[in-house]
Protein backbone atom coordinates (compact mmCIF):
# COMPACT_ATOMS: atom_id res chain seq x y z
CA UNK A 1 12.51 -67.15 -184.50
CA UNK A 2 10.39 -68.91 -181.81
CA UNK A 3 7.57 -71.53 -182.65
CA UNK A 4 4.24 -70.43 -181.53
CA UNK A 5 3.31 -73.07 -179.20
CA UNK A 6 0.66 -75.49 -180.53
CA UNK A 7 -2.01 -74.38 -177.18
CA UNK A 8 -1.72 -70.73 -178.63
CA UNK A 9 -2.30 -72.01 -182.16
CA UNK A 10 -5.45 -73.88 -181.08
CA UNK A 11 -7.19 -71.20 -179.15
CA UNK A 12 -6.24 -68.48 -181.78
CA UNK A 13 -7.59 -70.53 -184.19
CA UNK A 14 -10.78 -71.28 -182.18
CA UNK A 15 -11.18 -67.58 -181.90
CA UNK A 16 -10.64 -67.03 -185.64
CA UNK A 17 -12.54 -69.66 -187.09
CA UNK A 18 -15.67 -68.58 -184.73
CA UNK A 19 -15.30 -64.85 -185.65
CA UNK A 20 -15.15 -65.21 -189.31
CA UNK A 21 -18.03 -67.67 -188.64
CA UNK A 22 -20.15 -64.54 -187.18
CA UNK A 23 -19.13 -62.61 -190.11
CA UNK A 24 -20.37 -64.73 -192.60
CA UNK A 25 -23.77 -65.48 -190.80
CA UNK A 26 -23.92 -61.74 -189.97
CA UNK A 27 -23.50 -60.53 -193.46
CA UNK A 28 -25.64 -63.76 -195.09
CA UNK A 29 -28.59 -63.81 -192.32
CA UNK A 30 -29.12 -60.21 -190.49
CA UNK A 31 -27.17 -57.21 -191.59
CA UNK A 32 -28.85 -54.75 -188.78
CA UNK A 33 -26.27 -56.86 -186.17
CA UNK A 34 -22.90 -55.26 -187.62
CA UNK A 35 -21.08 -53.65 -185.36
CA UNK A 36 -21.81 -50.24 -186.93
CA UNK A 37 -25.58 -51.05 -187.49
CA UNK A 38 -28.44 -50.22 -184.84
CA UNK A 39 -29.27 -47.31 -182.99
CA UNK A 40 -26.46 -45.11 -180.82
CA UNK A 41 -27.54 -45.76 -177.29
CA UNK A 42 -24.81 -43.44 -176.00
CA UNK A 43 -26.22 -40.61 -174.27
CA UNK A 44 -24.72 -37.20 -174.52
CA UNK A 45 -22.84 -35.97 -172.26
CA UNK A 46 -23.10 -32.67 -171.37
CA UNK A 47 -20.43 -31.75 -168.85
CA UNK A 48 -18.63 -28.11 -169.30
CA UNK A 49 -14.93 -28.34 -171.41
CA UNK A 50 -13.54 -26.37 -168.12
CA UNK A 51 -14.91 -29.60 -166.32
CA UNK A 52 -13.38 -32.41 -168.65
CA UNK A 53 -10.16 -30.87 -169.08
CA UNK A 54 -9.73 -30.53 -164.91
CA UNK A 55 -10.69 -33.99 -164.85
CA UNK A 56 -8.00 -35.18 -167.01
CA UNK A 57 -5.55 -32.79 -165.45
CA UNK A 58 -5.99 -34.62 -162.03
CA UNK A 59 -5.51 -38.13 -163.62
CA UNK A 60 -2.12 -36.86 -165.54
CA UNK A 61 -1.29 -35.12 -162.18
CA UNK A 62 -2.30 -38.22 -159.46
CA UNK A 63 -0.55 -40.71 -162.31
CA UNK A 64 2.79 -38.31 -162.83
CA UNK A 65 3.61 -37.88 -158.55
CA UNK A 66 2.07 -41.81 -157.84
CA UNK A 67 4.38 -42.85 -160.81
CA UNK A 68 7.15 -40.81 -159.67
CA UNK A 69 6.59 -42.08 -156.03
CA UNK A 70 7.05 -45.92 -157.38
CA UNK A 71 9.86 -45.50 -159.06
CA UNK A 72 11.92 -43.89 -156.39
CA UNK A 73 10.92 -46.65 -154.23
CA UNK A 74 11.65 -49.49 -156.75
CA UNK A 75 14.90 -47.71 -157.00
CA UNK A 76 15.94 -47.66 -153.41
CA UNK A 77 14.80 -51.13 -152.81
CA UNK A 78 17.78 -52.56 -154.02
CA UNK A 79 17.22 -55.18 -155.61
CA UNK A 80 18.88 -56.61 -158.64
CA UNK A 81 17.69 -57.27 -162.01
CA UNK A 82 15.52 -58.14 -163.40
CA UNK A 83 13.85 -58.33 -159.63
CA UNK A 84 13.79 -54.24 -160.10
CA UNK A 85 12.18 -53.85 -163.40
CA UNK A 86 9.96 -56.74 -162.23
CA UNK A 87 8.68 -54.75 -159.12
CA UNK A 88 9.04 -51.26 -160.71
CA UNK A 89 6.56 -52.73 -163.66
CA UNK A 90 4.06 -53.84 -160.44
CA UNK A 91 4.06 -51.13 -158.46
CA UNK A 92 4.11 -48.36 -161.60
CA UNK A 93 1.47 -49.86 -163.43
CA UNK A 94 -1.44 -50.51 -160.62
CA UNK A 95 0.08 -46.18 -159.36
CA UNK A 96 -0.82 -45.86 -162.75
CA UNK A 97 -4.23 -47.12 -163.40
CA UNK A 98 -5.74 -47.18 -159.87
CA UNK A 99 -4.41 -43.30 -159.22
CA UNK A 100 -6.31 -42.42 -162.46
CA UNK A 101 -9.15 -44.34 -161.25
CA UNK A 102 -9.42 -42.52 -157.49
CA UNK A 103 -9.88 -39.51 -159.46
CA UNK A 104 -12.90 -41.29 -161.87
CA UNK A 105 -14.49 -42.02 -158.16
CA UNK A 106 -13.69 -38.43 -156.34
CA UNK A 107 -14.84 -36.47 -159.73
CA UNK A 108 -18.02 -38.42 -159.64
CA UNK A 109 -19.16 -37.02 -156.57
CA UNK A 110 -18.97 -33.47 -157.69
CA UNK A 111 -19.76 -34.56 -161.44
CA UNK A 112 -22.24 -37.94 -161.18
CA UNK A 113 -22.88 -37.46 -164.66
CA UNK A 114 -19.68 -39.36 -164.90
CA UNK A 115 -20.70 -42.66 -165.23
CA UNK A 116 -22.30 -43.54 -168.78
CA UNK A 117 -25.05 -46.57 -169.04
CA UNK A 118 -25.17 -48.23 -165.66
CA UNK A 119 -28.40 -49.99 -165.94
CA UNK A 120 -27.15 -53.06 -168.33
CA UNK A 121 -27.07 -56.06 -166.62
CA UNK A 122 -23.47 -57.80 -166.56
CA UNK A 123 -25.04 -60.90 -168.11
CA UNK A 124 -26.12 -59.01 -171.52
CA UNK A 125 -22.82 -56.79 -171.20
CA UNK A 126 -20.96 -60.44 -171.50
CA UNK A 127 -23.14 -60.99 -174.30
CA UNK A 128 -22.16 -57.80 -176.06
CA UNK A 129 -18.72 -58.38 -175.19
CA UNK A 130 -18.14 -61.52 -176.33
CA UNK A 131 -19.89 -61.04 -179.84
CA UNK A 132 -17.89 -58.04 -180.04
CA UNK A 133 -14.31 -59.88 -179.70
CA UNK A 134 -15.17 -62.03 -182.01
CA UNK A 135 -16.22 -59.83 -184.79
CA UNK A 136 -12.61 -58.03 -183.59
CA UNK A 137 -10.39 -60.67 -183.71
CA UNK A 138 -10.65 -61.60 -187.53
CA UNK A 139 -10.14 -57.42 -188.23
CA UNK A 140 -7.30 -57.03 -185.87
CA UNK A 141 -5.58 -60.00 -187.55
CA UNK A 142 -6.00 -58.99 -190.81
CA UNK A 143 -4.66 -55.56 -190.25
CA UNK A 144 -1.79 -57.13 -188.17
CA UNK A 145 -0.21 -58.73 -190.91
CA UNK A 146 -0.02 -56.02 -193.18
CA UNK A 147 1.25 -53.49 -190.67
CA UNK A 148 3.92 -56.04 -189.36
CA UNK A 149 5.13 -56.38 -192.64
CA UNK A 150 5.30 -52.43 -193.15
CA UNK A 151 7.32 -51.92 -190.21
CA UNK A 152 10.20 -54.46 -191.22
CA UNK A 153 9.73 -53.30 -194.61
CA UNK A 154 10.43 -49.63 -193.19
CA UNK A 155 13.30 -50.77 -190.86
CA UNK A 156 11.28 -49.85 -187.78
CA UNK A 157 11.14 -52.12 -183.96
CA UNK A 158 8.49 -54.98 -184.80
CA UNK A 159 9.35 -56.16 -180.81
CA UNK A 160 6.90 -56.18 -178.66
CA UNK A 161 5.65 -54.37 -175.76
CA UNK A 162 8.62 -54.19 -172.86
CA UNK A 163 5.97 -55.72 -170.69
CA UNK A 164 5.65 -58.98 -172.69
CA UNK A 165 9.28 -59.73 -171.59
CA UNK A 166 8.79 -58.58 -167.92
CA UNK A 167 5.45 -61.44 -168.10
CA UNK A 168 7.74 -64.45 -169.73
CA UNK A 169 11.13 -63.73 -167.45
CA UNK A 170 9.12 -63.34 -164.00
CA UNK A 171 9.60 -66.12 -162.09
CA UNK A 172 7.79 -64.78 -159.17
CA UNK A 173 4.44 -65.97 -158.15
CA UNK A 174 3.37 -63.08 -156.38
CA UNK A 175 4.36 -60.91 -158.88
CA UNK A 176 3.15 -62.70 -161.67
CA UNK A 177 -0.21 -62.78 -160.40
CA UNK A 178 0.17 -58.70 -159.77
CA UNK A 179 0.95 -58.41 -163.24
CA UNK A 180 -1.78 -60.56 -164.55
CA UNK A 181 -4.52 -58.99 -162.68
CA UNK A 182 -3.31 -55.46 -163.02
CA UNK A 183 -3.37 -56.66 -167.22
CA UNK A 184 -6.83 -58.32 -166.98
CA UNK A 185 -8.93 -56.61 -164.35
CA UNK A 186 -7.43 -52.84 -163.29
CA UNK A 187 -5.70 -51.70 -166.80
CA UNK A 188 -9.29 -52.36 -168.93
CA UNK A 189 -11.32 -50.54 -165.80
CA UNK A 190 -9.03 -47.47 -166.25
CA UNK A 191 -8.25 -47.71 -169.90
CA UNK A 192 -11.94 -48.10 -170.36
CA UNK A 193 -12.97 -44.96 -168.15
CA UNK A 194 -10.30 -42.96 -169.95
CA UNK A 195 -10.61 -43.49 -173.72
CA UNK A 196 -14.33 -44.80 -174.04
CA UNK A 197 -16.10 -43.68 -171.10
CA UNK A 198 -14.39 -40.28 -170.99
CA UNK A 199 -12.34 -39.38 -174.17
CA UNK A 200 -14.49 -40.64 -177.18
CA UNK A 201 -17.97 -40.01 -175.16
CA UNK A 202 -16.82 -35.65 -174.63
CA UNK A 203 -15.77 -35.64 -178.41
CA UNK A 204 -19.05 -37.64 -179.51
CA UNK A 205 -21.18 -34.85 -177.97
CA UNK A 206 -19.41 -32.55 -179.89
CA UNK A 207 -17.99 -33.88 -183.00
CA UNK A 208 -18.80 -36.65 -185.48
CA UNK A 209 -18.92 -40.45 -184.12
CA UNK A 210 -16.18 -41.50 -186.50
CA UNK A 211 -13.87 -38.56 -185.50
CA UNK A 212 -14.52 -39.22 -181.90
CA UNK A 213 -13.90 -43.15 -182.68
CA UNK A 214 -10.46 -42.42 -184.61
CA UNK A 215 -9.39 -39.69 -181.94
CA UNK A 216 -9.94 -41.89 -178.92
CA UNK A 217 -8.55 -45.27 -180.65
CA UNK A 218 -5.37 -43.61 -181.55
CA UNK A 219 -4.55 -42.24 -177.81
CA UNK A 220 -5.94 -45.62 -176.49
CA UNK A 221 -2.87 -47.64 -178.78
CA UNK A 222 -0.55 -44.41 -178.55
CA UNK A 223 -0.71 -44.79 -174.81
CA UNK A 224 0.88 -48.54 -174.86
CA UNK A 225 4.12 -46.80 -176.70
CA UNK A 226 4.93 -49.62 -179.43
CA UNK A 227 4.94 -48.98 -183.21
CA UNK A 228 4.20 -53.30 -183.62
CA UNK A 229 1.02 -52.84 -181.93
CA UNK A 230 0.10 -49.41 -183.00
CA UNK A 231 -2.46 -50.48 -185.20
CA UNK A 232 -3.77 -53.53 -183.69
CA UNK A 233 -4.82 -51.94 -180.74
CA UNK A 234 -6.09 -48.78 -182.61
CA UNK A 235 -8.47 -51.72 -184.52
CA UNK A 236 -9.18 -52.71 -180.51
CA UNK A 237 -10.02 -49.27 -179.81
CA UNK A 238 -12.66 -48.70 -182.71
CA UNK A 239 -14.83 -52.08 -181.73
CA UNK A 240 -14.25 -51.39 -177.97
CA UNK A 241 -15.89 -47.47 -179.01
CA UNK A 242 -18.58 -49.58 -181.28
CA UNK A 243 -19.85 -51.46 -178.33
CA UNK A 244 -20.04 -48.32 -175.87
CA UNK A 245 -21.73 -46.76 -178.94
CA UNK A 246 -24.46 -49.59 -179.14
CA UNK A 247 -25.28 -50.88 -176.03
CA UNK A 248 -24.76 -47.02 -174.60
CA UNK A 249 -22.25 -48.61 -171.39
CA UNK A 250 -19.17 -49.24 -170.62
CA UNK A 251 -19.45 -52.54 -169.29
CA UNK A 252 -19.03 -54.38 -172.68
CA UNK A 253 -15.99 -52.28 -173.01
CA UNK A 254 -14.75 -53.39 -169.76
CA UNK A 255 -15.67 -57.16 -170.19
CA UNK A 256 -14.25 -57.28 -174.06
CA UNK A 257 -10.94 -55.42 -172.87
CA UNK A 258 -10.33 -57.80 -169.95
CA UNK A 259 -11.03 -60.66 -172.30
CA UNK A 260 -8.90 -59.51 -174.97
CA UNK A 261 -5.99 -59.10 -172.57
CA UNK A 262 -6.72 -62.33 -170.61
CA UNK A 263 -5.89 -63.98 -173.81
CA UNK A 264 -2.66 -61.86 -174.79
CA UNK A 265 -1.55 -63.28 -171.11
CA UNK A 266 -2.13 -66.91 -171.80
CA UNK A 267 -0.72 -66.67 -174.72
CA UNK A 268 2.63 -64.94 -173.20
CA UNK A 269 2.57 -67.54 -170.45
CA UNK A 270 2.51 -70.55 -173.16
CA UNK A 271 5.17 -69.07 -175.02
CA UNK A 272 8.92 -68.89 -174.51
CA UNK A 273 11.23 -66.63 -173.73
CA UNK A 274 12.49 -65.60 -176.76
């Protein structure tokens, strides 16, 4: 079993210690500040089902030929390993998330209703993104433990995403800092725009908040395909929806995503190989 090295133990225990801290003063000083409390600022959105379900048939249709495009050219690159999976995780994962992104941009101009909540500034989205990790990070670890325990306990893979191996074996610059920005700055943009900005706001203007927020959160973890984070990143999912919810854009979303992942990177850079 590898050590958890003691710069990872720090900062995670910055990060916990200063969540349950919000909790507690939360709770004790000004209930209306949960994450579930205040007003929905989330305007409905009123676009046509015909209209939502072409725009998510474009992004599976621009991510399946793009995706299918890099692998046949990581494949005939001929490289060795791990220098193949290395590129064929580059070049599949920005096809991936900036494909499905071209389509956000083109389907705005015929549907500009598109884009929720624009007129937060960046400085209060940090605001509202930061708080919101924070109250997160306690949740997500307390439901992590549990579930990892589960899984062993059921015989099922408690390894983690492929792409935590791909980060801790690549020993590329150039690639590494692909990986790290496609993980930090491109993945939350798309991920964002797909789950939150597109997913959970069509089934909130139709459905109940909480069975748009446990819809969307489920798809968001499903899509990362691993059981061992399954229901840590289905926790992510349900604050990420919270803040769209309250602050009605998806700039929180975006910011708390990319700061969420910025930290799973450090930590996979600090820690060995295993």
């Amino acid at each position: 079993m590898t050590e958890t090295p003691l710069p990872v133990l720090v900062t995670m225990s910055v990060l916990l210690t200063a969540g349950v801290a919000l909790w507690i003063w939360t709770l004790s000083r000004n209930r209306q500040q949960l994450p579930w409390r205040g007003n929905n600022q989330l305007a409905h959105w009123d676009i046509p089902v015909a209209d939502f379900l072409l725009l998510f048939f474009l992004v599976v249709l621009f991510v399946f030929f793009g995706s299918q495009a890099a692998v046949y050219w990581s494949d005939a690159s001929g490289l060795e390993e791990p220098a193949t999976a290395l590129r064929q995780a580059v070049v599949s994962g920005y096809t991936f998330h900036l494909g499905s992104i071209v389509v956000w941009i083109l389907f705005g101009i015929y549907h500009p209703g598109i884009w929720p909540g624009r007129g937060l500034s960046w400085f209060n989205s940090s605001v509202a993104a930061i708080r919101s990790l924070l109250f997160a990070i306690p949740v997500i670890l307390l439901v992590f433990l549990p579930w990892s325990a589960l899984l062993e306990a059921l015989g099922l893979s408690t390894a983690p995403q492929p792409l935590v191996g791909i980060f801790q074996e690549a020993d590329e610059p150039g690639y590494l800092i692909a990986l790290a920005f496609l993980a930090v700055v491109v993945a939350p943009i798309n991920e964002e725009l797909l789950f939150r900005g597109g997913i959970f706001r069509f089934l909130k203007s139709r459905f109940p908040t909480s069975l748009a927020m446990i819809v969307s959160s489920v798809l968001f973890a499903l899509l990362h395909l691993n059981w061992f984070s399954f229901l840590p990143l289905f926790t992510l999912g349900c604050f990420l929806s919270l803040v769209t919810l309250k602050t009605g854009s998806l700039k929180p979303a975006i910011l708390m995503h990319a700061l969420f992942n910025l930290n799973s990177v450090l930590a996979i850079l600090a820690s060995p190989a295993s």
